[in-house]
C-alpha atoms as a PDB file:
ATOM      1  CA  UNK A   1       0.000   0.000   0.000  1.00  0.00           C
ATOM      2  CA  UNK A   2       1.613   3.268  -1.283  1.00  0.00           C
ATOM      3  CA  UNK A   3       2.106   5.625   1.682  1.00  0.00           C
ATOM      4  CA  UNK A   4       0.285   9.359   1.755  1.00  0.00           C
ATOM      5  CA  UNK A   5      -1.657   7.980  -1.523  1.00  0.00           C
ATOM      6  CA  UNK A   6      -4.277   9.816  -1.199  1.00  0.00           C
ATOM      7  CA  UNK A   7      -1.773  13.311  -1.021  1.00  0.00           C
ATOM      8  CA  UNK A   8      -0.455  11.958  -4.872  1.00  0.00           C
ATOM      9  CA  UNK A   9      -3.373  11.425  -5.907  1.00  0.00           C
ATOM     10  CA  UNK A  10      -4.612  14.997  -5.137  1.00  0.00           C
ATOM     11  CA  UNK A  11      -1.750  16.677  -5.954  1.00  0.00           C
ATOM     12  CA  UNK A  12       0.618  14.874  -8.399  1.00  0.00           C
ATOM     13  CA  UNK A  13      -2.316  12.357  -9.842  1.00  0.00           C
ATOM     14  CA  UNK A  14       0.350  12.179 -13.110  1.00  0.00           C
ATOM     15  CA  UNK A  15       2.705  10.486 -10.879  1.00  0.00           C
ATOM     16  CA  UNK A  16       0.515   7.536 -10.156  1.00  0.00           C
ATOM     17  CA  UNK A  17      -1.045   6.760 -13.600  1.00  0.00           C
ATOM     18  CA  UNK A  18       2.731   7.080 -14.877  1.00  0.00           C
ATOM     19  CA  UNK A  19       2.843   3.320 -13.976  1.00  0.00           C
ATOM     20  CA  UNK A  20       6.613   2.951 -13.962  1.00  0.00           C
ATOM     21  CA  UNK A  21       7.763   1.034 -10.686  1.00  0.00           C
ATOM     22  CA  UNK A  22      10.691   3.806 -10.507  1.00  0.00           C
ATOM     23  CA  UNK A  23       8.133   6.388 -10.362  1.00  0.00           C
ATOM     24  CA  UNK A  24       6.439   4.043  -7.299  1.00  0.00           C
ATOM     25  CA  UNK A  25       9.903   3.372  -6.040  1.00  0.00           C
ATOM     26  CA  UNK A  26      10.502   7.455  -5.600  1.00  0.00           C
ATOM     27  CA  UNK A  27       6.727   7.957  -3.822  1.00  0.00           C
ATOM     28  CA  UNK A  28       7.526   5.528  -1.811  1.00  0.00           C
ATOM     29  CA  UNK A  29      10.745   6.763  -0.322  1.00  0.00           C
ATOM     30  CA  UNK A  30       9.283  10.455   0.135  1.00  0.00           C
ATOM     31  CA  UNK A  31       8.623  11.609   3.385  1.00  0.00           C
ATOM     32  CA  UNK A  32       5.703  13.817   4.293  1.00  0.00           C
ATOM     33  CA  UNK A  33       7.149  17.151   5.977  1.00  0.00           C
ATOM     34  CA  UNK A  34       5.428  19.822   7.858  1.00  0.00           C
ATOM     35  CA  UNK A  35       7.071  22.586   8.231  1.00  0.00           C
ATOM     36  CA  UNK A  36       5.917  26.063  10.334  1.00  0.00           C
ATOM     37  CA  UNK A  37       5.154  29.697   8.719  1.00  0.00           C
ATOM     38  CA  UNK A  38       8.223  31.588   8.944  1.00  0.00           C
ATOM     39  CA  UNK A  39      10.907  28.782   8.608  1.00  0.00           C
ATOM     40  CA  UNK A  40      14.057  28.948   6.420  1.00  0.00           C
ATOM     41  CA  UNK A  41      13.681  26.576   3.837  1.00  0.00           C
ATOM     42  CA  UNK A  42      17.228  26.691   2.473  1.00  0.00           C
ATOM     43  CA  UNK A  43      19.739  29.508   3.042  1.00  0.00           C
ATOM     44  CA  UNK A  44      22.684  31.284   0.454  1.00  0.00           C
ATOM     45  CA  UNK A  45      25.475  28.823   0.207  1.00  0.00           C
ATOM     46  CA  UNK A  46      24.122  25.782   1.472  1.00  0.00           C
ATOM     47  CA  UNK A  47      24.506  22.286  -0.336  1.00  0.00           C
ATOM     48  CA  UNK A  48      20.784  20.787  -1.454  1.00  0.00           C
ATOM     49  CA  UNK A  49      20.414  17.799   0.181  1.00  0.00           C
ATOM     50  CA  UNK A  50      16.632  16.924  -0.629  1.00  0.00           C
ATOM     51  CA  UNK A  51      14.250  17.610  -3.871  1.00  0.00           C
ATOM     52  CA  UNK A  52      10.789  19.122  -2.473  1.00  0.00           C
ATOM     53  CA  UNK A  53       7.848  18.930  -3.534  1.00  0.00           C
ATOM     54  CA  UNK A  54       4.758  21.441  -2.290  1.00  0.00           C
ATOM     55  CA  UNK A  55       1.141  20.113  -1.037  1.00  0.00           C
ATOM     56  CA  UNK A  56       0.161  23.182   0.503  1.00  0.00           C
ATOM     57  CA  UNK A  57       1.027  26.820   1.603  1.00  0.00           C
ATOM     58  CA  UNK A  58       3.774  28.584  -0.537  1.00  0.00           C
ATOM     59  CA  UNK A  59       7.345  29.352  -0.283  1.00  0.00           C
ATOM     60  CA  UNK A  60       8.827  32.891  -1.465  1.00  0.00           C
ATOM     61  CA  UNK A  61      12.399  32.455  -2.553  1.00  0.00           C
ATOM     62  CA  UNK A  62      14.353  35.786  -1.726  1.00  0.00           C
ATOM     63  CA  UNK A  63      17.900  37.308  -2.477  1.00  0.00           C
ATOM     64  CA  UNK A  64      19.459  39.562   0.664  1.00  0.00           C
ATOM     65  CA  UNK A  65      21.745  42.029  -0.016  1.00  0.00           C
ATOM     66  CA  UNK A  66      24.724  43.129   2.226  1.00  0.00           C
ATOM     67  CA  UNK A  67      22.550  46.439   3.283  1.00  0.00           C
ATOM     68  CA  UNK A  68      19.567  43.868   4.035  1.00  0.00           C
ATOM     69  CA  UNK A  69      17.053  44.715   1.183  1.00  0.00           C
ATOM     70  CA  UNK A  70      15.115  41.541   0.049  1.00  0.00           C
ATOM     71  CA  UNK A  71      14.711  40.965  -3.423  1.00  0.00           C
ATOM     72  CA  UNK A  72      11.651  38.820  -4.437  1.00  0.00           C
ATOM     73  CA  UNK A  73      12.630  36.040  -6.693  1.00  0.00           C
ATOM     74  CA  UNK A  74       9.537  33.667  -6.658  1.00  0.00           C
ATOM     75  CA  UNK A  75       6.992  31.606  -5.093  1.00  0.00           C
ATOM     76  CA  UNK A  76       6.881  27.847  -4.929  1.00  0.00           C
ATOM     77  CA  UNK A  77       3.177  26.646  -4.820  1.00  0.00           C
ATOM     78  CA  UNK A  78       1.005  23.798  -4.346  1.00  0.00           C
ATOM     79  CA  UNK A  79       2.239  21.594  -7.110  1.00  0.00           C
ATOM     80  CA  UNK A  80       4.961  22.771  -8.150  1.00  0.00           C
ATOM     81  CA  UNK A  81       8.519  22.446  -7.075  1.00  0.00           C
ATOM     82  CA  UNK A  82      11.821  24.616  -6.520  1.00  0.00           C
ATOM     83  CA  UNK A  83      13.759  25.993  -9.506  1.00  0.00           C
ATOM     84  CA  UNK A  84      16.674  26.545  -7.449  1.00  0.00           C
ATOM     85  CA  UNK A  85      16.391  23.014  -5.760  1.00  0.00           C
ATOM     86  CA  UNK A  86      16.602  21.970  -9.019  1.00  0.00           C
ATOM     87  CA  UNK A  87      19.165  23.729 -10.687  1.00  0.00           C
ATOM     88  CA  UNK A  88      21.475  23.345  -7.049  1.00  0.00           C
ATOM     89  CA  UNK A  89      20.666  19.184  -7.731  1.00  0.00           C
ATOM     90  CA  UNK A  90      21.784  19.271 -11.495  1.00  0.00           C
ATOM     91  CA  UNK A  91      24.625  21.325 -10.761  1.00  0.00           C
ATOM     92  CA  UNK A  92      26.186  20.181  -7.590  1.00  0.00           C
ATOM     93  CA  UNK A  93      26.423  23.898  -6.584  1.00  0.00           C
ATOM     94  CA  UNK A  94      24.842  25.896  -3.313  1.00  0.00           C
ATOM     95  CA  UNK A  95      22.128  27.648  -2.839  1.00  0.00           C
ATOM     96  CA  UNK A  96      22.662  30.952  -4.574  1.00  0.00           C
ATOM     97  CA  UNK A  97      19.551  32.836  -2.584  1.00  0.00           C
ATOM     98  CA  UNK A  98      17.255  31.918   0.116  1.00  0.00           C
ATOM     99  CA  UNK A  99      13.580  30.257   0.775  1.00  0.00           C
ATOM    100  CA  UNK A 100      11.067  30.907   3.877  1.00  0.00           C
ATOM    101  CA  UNK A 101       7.827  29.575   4.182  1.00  0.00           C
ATOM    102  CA  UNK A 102       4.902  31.822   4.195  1.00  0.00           C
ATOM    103  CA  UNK A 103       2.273  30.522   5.871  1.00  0.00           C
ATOM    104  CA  UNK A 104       1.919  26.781   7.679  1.00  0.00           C
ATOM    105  CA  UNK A 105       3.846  24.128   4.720  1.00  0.00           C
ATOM    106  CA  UNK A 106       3.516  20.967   4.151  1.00  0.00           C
ATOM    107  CA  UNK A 107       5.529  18.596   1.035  1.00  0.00           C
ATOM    108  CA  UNK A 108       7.184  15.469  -0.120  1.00  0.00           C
ATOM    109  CA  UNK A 109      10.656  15.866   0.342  1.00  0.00           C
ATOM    110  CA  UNK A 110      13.011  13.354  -1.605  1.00  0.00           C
ATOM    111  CA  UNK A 111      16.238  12.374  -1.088  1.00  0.00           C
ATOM    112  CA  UNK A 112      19.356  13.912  -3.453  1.00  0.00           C
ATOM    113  CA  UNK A 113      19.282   9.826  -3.743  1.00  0.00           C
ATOM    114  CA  UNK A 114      16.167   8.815  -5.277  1.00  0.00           C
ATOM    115  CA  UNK A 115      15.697  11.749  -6.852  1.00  0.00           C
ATOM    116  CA  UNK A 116      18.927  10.842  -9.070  1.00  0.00           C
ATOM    117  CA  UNK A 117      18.156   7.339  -9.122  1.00  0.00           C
ATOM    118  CA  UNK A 118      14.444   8.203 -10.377  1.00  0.00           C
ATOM    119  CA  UNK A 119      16.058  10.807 -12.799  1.00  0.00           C
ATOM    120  CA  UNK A 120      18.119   7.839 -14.397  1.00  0.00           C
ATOM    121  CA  UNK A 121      15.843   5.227 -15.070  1.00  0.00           C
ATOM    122  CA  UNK A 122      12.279   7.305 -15.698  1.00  0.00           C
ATOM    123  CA  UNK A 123      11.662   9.097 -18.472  1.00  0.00           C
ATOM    124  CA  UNK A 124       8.160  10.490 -16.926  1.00  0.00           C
ATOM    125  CA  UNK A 125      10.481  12.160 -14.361  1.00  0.00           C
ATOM    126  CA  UNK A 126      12.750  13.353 -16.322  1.00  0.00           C
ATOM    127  CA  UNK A 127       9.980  15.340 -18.457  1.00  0.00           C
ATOM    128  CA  UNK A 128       8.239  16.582 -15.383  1.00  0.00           C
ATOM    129  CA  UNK A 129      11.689  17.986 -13.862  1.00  0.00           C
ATOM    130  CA  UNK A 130      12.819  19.747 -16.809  1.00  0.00           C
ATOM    131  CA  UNK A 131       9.129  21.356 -17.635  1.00  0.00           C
ATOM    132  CA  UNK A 132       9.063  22.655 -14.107  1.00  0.00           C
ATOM    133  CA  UNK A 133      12.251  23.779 -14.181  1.00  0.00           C
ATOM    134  CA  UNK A 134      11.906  25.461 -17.519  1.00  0.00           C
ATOM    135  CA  UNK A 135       8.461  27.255 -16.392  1.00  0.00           C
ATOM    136  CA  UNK A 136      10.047  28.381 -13.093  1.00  0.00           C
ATOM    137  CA  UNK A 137      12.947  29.363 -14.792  1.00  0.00           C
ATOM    138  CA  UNK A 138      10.730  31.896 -17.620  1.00  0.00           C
ATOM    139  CA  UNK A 139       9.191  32.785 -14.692  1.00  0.00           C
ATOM    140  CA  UNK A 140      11.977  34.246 -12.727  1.00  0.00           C
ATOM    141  CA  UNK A 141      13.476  36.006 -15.351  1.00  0.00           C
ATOM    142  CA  UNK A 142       9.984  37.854 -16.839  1.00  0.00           C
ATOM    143  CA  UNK A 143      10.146  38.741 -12.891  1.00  0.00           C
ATOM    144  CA  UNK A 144      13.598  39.981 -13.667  1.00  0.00           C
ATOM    145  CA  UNK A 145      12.806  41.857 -16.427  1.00  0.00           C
ATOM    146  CA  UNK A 146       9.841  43.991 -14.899  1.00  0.00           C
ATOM    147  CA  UNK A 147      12.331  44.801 -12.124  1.00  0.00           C
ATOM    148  CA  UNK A 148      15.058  45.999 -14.791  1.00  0.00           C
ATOM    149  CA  UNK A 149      12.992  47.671 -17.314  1.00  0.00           C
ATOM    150  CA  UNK A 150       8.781  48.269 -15.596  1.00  0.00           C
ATOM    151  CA  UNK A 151       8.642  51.525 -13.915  1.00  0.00           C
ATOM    152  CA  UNK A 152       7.422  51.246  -9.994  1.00  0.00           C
ATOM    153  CA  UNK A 153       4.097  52.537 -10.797  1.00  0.00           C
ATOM    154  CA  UNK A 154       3.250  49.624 -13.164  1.00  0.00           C
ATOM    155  CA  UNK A 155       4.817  47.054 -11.224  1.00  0.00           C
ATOM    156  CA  UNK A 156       3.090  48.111  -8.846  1.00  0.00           C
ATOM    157  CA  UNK A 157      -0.595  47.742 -10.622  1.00  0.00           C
ATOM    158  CA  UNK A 158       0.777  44.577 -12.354  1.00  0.00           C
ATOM    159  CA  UNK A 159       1.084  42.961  -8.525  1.00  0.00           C
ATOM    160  CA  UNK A 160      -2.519  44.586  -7.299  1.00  0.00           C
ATOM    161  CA  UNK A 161      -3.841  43.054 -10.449  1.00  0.00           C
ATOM    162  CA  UNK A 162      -2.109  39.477  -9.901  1.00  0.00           C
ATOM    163  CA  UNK A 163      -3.875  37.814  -7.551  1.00  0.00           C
ATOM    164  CA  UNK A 164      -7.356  38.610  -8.958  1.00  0.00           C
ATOM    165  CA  UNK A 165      -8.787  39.990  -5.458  1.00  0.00           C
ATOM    166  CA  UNK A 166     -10.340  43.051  -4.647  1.00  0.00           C
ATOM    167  CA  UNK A 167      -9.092  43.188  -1.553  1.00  0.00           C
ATOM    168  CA  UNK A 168      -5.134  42.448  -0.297  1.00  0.00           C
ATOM    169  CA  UNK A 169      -3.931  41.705   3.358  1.00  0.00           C
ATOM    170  CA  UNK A 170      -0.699  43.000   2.485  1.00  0.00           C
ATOM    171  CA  UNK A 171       1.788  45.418   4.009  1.00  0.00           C
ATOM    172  CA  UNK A 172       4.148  47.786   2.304  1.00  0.00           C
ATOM    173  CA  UNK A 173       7.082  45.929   3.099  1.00  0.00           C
ATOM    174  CA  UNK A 174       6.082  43.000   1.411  1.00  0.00           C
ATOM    175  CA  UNK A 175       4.834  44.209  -1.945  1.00  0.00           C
ATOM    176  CA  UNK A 176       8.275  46.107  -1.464  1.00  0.00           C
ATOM    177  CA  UNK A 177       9.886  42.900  -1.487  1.00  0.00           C
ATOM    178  CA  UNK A 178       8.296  41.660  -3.823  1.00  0.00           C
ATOM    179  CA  UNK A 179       8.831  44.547  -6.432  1.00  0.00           C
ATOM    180  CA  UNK A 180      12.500  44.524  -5.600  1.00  0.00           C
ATOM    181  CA  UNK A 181      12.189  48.030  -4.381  1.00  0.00           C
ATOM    182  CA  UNK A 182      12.123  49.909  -0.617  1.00  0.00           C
ATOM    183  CA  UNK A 183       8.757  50.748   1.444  1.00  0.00           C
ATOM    184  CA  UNK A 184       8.902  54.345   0.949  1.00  0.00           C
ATOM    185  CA  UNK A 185       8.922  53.903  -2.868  1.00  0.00           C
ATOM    186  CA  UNK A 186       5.699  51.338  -2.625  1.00  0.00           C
ATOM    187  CA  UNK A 187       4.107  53.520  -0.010  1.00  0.00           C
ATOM    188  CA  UNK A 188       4.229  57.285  -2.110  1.00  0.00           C
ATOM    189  CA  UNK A 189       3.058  55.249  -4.995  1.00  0.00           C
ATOM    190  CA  UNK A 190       0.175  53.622  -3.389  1.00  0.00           C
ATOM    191  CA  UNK A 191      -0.602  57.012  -2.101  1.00  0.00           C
ATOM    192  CA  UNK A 192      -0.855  58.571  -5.304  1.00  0.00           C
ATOM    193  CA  UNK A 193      -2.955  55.702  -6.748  1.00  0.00           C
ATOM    194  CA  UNK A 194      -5.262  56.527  -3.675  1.00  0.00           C
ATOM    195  CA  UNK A 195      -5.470  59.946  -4.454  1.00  0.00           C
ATOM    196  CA  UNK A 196      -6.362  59.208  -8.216  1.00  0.00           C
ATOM    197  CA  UNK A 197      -9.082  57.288  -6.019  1.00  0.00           C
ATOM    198  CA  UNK A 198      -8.131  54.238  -7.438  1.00  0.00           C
ATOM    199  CA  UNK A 199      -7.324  51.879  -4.305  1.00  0.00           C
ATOM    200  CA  UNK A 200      -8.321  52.798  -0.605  1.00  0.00           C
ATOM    201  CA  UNK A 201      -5.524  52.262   2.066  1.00  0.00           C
ATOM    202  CA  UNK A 202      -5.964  50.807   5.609  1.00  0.00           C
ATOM    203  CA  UNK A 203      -3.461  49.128   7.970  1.00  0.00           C
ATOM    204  CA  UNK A 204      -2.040  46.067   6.338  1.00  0.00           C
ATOM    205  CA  UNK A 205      -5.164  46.117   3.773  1.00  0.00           C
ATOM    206  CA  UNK A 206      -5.556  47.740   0.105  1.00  0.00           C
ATOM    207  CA  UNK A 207      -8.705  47.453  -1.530  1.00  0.00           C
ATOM    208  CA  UNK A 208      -8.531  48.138  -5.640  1.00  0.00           C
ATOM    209  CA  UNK A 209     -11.332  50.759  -6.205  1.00  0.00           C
ATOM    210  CA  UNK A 210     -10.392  51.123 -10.355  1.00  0.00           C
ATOM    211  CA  UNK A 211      -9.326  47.515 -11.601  1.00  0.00           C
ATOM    212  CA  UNK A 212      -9.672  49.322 -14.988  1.00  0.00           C
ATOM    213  CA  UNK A 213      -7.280  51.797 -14.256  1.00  0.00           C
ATOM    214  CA  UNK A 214      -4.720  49.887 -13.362  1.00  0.00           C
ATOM    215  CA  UNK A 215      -5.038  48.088 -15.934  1.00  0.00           C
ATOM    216  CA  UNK A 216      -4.750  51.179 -18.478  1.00  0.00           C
ATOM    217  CA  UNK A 217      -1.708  51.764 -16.357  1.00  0.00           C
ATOM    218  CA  UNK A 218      -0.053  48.095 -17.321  1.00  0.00           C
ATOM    219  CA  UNK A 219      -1.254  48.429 -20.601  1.00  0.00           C
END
C-alpha cells in the first residue's frame, strides 16, 4: 500500500497513472514534511540535500543584499517544485539565494538519492523535472525583467492586479519585497494611486477601487 496515496493522488495524480515502478519506487521513499510559517527553507550557500515537492502553503524564494534589502525572486506553490532546488541538484552547486515559508507548509521531500536514481531510469520524471524547471525558470526572469525595465508605478498595478482579489492583506514591506524596491517607494506610490481614487488604504489592507485603471496603467 503506497504511503500518503491519497496526497499523490490529489496533488501529483500524473505520478501515479505514470505506472513505472521507478516512479512508485521514488513515492515511496518520500517523506511527508510539515514545516511552520516563517521557517528557512534553504539559506545562500548551502549544499541541497533533498528535492521538495509542495502540497500546501507557498514558499517565497528571496535574495538579501549586504545592506539587508530583500529581493523577491519567486513563489513555490502547491504543485509545483523549486527551480533553485533543481538547478542546485543538477549542478552540484549551493544555494545561490534563500527560501522561507509563508504561511503553515507541508511537502514530499526526496532524497538527493532517489531523486537521481528516479532521474536515471524514468523518463516520466525526467519530463516533469525539466518542464518545471523550464516554467520556473521563464518565470523568474519575466520577474527579472519587470524589475530591470517596468517603472514602480506599473509594477506596482501589475502585482494589485495578480492575484485577482479586490481586496489584499498585504503590508508595504512586502509588496516592497516583492517589487525589488524599498517601502517608501511602494508607499508614495500607493498614495498617489489613492489619491487618483483608485485603491483605498488601511493598515495592512488595500482594496482596488479602479481595476480598470490599473489596468490602463499596465497596458
Amino acid at each position: 500500500m503506497l504511503k500518503h496515496k491519497e496526497q499523490w493522488e490529489t496533488h501529483f495524480p500524473e505520478f501515479l497513472r505514470s505506472g513505472e515502478s521507478a516512479m512508485l519506487s521514488l513515492m515511496e521513499s518520500a517523506t511527508l514534511a510539515k514545516i511552520p510559517s516563517g521557517q528557512q527553507v534553504f539559506s545562500l550557500g548551502t549544499s541541497c540535500e533533498n528535492y521538495l515537492l509542495l502540497l500546501s502553503g507557498s514558499v517565497r524564494a528571496q535574495l538579501l543584499s549586504e545592506n539587508g534589502r530583500e529581493v523577491f525572486l519567486y513563489q513555490v506553490l502547491p504543485g509545483d517544485s523549486c527551480v533553485l532546488t533543481t538547478s542546485c541538484l543538477l549542478s552540484g552547486d549551493g544555494y545561490p539565494a534563500e527560501a522561507i515559508t509563508e504561511g503553515d507548509v507541508s511537502a514530499f521531500i526526496i532524497s538527493s538519492h532517489a531523486f537521481y536514481r528516479c532521474m536515471e531510469k524514468s523518463a516520466f520524471f525526467r519530463e516533469f523535472v525539466f518542464k518545471n524547471f523550464a516554467s520556473g525558470l521563464s518565470n523568474v526572469i519575466g520577474r527579472m525583467n519587470e524589475v530591470v525595465f517596468a517603472g514602480i508605478n506599473i509594477r506596482l498595478a501589475q502585482e494589485l492586479l495578480r492575484s485577482g482579489f479586490t481586496e489584499l492583506k498585504v503590508t508595504h514591506q512586502e509588496l516592497a519585497v516583492k517589487l525589488g524596491s524599498v517601502r517608501e517607494v511602494v508607499s508614495r506610490n500607493l498614495k498617489q494611486f489613492e489619491a487618483k481614487g483608485w485603491v483605498s488604504l488601511s493598515r495592512g489592507t488595500i482594496v482596488v477601487n479602479n481595476i480598470e485603471a490599473l489596468k490602463k496603467l499596465t497596458d
